[in-house]
PDB file of N, CA and C in Angstrom:
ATOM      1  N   UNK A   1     -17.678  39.439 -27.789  1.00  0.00           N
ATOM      2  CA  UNK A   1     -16.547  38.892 -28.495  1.00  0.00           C
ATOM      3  C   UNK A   1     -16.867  37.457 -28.888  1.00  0.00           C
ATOM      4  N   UNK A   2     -16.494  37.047 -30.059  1.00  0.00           N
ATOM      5  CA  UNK A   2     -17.169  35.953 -30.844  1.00  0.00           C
ATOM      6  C   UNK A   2     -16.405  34.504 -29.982  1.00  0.00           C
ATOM      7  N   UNK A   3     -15.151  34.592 -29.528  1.00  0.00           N
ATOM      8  CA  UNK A   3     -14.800  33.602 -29.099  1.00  0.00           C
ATOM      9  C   UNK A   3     -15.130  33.346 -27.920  1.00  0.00           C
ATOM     10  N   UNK A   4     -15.476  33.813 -27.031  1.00  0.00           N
ATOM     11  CA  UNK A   4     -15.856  33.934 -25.717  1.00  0.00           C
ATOM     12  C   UNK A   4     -17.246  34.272 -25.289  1.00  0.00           C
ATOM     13  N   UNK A   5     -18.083  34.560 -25.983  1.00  0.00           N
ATOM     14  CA  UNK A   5     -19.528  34.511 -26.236  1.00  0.00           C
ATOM     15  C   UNK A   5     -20.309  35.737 -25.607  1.00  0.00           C
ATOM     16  N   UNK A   6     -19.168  36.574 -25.062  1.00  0.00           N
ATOM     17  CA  UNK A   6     -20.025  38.188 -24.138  1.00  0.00           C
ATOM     18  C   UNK A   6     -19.631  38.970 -24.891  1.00  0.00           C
ATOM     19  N   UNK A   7     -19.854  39.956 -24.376  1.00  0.00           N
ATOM     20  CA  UNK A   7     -19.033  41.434 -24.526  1.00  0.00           C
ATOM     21  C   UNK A   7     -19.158  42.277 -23.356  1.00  0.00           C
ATOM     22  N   UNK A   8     -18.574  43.340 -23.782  1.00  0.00           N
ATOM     23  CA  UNK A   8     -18.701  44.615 -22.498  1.00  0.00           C
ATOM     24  C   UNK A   8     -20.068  44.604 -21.172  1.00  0.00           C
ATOM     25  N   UNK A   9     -20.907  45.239 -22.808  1.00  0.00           N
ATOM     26  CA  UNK A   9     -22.301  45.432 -22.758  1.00  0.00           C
ATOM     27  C   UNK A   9     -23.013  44.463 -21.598  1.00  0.00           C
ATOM     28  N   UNK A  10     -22.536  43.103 -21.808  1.00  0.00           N
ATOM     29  CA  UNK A  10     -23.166  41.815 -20.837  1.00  0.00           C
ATOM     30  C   UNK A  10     -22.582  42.028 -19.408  1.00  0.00           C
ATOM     31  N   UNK A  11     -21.566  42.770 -19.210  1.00  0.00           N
ATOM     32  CA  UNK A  11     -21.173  42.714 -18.272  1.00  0.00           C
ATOM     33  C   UNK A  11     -21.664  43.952 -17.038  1.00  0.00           C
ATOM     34  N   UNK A  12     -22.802  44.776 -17.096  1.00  0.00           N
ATOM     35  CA  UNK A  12     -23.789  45.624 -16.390  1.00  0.00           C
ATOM     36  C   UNK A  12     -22.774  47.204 -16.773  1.00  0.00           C
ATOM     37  N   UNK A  13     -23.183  47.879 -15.506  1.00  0.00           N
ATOM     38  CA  UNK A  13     -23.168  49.165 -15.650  1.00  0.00           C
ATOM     39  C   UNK A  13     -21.433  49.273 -14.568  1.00  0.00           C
ATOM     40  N   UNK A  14     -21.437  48.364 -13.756  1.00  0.00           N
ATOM     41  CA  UNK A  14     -20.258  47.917 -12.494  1.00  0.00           C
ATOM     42  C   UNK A  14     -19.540  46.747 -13.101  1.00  0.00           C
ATOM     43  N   UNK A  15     -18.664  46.907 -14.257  1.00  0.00           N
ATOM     44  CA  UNK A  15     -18.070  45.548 -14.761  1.00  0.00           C
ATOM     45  C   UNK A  15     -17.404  45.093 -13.460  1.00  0.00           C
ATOM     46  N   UNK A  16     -16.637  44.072 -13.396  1.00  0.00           N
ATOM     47  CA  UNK A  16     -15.467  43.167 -12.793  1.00  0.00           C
ATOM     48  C   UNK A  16     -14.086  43.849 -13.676  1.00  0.00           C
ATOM     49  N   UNK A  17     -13.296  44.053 -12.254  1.00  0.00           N
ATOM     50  CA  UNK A  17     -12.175  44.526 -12.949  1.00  0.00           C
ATOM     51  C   UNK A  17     -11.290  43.078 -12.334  1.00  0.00           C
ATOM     52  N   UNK A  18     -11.410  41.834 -11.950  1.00  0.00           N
ATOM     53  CA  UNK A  18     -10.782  41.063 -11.469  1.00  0.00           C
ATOM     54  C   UNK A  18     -11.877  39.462 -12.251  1.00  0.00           C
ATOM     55  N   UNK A  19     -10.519  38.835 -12.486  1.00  0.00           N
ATOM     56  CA  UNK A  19     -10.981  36.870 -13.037  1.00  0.00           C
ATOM     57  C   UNK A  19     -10.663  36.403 -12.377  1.00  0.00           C
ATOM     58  N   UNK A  20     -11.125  35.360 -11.941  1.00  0.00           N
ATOM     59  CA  UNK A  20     -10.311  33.631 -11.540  1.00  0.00           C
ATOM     60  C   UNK A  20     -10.426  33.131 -12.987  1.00  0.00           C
ATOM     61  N   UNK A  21      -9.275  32.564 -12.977  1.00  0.00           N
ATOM     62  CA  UNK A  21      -8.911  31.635 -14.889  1.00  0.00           C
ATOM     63  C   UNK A  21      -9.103  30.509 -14.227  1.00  0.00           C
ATOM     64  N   UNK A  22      -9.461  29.356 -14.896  1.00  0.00           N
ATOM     65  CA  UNK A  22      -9.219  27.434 -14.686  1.00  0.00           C
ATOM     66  C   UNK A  22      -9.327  27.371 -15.753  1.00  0.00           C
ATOM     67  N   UNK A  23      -8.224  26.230 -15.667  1.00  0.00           N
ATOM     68  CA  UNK A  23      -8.338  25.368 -17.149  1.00  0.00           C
ATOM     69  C   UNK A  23      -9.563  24.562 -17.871  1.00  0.00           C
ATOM     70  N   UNK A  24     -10.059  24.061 -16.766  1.00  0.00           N
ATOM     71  CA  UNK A  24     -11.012  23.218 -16.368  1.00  0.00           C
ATOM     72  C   UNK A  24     -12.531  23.733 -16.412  1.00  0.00           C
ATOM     73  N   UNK A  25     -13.128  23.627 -17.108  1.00  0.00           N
ATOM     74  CA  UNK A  25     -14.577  24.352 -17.492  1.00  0.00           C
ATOM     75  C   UNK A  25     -15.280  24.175 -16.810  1.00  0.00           C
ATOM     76  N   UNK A  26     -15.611  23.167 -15.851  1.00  0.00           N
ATOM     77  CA  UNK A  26     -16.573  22.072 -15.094  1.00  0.00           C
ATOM     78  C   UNK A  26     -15.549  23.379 -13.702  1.00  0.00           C
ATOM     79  N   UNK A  27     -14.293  23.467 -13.337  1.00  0.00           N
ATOM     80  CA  UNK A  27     -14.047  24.187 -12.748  1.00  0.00           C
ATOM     81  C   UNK A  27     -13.941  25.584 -12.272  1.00  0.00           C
ATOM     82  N   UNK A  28     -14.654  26.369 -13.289  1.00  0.00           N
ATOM     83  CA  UNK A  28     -15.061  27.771 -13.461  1.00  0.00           C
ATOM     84  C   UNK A  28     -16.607  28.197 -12.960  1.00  0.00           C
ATOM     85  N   UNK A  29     -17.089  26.693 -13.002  1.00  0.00           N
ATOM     86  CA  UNK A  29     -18.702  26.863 -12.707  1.00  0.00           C
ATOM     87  C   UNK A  29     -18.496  26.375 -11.436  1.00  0.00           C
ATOM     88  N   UNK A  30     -17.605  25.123 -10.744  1.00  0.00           N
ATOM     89  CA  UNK A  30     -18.003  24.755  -9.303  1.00  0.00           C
ATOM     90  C   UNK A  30     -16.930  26.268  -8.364  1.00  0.00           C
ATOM     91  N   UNK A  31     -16.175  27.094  -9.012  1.00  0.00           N
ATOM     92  CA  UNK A  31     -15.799  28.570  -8.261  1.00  0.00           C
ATOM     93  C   UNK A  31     -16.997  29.333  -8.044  1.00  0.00           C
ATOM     94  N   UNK A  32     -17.845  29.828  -9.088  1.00  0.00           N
ATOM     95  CA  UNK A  32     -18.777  30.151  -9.171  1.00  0.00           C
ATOM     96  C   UNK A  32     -19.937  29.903  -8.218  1.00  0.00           C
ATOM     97  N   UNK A  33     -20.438  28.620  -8.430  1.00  0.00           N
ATOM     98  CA  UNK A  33     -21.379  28.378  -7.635  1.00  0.00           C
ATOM     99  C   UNK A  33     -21.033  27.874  -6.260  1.00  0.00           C
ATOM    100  N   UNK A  34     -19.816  27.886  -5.834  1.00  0.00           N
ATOM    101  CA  UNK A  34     -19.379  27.986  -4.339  1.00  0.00           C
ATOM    102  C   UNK A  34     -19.200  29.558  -3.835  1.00  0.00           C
ATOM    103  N   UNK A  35     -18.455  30.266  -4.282  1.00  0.00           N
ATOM    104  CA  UNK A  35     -17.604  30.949  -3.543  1.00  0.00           C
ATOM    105  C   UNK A  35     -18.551  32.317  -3.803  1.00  0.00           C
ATOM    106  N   UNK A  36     -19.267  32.138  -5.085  1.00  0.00           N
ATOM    107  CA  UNK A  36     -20.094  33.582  -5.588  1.00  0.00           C
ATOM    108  C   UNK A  36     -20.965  33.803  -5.153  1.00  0.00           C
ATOM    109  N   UNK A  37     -21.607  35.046  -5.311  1.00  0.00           N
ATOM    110  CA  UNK A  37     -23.086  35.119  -4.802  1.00  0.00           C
ATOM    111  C   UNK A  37     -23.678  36.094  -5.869  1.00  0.00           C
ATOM    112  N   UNK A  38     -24.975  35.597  -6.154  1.00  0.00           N
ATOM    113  CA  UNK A  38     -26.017  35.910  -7.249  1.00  0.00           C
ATOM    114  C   UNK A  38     -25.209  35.472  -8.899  1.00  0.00           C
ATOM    115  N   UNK A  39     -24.866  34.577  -8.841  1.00  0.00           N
ATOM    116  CA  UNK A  39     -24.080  33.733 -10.155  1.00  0.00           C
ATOM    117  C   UNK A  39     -24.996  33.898 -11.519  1.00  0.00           C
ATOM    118  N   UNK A  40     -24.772  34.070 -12.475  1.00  0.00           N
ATOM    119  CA  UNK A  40     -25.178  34.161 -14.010  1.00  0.00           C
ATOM    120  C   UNK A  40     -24.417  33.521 -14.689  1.00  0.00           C
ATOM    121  N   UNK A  41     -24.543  33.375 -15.533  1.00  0.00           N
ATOM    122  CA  UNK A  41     -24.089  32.693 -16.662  1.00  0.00           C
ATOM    123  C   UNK A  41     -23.558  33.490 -17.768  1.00  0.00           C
ATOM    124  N   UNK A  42     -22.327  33.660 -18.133  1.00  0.00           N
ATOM    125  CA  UNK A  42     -22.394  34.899 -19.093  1.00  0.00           C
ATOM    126  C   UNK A  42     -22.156  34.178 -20.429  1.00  0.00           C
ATOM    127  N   UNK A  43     -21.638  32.809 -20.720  1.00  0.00           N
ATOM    128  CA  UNK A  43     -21.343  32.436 -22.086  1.00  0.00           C
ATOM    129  C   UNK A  43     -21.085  30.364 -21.558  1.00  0.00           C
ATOM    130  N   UNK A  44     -20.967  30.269 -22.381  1.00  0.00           N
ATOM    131  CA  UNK A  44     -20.675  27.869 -22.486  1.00  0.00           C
ATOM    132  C   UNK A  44     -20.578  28.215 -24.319  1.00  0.00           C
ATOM    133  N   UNK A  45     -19.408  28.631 -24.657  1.00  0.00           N
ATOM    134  CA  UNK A  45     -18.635  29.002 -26.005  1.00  0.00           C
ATOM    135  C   UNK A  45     -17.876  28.514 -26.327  1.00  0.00           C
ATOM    136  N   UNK A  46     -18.253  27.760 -26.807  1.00  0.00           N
ATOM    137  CA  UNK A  46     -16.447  26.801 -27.119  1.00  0.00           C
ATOM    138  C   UNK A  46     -15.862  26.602 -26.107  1.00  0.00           C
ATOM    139  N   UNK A  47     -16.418  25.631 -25.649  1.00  0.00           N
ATOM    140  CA  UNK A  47     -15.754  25.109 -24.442  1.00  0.00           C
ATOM    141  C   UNK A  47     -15.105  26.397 -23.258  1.00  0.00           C
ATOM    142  N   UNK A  48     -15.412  27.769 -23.405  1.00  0.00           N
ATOM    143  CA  UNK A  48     -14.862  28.979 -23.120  1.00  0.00           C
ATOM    144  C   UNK A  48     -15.614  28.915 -21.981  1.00  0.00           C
ATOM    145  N   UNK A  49     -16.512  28.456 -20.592  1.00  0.00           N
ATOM    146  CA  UNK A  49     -17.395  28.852 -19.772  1.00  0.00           C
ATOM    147  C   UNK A  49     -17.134  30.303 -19.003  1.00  0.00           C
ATOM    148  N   UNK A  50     -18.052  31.087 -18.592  1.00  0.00           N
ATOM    149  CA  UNK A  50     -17.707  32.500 -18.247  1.00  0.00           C
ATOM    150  C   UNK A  50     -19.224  32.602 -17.029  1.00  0.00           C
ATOM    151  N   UNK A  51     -19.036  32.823 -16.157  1.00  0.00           N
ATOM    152  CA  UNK A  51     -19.947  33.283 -14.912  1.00  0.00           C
ATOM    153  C   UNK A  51     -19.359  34.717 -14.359  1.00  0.00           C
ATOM    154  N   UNK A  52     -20.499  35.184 -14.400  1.00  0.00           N
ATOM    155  CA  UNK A  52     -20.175  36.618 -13.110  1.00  0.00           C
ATOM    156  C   UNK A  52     -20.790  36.354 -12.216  1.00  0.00           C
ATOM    157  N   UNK A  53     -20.216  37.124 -11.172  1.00  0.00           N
ATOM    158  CA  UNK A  53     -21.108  36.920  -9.632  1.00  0.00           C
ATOM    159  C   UNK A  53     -20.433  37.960  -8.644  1.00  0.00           C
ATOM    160  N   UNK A  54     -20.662  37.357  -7.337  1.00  0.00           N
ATOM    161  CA  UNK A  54     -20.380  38.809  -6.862  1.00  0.00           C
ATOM    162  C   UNK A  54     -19.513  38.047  -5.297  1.00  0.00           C
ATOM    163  N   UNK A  55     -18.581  39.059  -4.811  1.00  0.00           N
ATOM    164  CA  UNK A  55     -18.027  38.454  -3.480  1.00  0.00           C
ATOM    165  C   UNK A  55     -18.819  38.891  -2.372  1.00  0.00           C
ATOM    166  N   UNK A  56     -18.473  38.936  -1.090  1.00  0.00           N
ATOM    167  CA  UNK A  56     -19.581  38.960  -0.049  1.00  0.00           C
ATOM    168  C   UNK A  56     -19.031  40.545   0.164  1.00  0.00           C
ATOM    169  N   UNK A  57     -18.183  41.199  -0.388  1.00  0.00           N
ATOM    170  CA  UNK A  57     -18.347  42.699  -0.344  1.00  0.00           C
ATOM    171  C   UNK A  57     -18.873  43.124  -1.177  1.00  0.00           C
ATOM    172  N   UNK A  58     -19.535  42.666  -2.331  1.00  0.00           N
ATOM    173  CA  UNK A  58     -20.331  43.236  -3.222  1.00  0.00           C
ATOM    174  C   UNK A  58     -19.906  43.565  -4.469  1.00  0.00           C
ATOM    175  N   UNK A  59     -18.411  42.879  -4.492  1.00  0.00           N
ATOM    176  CA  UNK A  59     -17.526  43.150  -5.701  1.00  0.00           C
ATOM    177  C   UNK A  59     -17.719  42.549  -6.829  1.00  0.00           C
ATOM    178  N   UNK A  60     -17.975  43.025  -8.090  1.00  0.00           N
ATOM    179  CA  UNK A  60     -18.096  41.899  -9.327  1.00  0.00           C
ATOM    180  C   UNK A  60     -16.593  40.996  -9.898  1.00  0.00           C
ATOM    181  N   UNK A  61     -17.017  40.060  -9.942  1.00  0.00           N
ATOM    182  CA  UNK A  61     -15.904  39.446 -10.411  1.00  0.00           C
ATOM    183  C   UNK A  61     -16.594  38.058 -11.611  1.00  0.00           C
ATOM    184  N   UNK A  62     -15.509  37.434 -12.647  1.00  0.00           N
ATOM    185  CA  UNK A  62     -16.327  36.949 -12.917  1.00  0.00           C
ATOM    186  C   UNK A  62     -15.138  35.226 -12.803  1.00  0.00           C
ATOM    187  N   UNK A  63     -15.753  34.432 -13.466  1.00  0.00           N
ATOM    188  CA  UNK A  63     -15.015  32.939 -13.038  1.00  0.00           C
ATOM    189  C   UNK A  63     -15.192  32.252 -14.229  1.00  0.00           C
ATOM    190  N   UNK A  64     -13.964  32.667 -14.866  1.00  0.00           N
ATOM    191  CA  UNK A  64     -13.906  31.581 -16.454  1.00  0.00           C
ATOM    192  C   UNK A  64     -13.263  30.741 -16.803  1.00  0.00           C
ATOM    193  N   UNK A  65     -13.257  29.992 -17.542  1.00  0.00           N
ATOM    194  CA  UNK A  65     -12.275  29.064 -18.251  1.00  0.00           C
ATOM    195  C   UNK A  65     -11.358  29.320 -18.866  1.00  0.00           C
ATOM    196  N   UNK A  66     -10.100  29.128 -18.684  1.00  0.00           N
ATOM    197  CA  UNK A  66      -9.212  29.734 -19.949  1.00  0.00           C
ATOM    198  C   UNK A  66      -9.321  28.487 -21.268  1.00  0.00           C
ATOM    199  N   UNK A  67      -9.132  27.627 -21.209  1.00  0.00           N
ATOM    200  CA  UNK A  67      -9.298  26.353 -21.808  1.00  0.00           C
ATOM    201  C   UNK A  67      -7.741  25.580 -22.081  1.00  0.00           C
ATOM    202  N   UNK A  68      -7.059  26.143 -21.270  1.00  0.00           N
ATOM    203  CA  UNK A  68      -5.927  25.875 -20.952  1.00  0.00           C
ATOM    204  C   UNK A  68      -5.505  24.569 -19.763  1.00  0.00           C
ATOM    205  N   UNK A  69      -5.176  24.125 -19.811  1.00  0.00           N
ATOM    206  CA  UNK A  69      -5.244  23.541 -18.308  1.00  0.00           C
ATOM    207  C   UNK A  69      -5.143  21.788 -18.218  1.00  0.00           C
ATOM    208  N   UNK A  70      -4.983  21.316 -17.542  1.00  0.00           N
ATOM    209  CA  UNK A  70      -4.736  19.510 -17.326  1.00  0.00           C
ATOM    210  C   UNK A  70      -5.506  19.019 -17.343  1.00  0.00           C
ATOM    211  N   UNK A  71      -5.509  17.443 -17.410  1.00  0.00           N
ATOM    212  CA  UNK A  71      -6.361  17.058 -17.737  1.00  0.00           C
ATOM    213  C   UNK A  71      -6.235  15.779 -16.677  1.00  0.00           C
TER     214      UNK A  71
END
């Protein structure tokens, strides 16, 4: 999807049926690289940031930006 910089396809064969949203872009990547495990990068799109990763049960989830949010 053009605004958000993935699609389906990017998202493997086991999508994420669950997000964490932040407003905060810089805050989608420090969820990510705390709380995730095996982190990627799925898009940095217009200010849109998008990571998948995985929880310690093995669940995909991914951690994006809405671009919503305070400042």
């Amino acid at each position: 999807m053009y605004h958000i910089g993935f699609g389906v396809n990017d998202l493997g064969v086991s999508p994420p049926t669950m997000a964490l949203l932040s407003g905060d872009p810089e805050r989608a990547r420090l969820i990510a690289q705390t709380y995730l495990q095996d982190v990627r990068l799925l898009s940095e799109n217009r200010g849109l940031n998008s990571y998948m990763g995985y929880l310690p049960n093995g669940r995909p989830i991914l951690s994006a930006t809405s671009g919503i949010g305070f400042e």
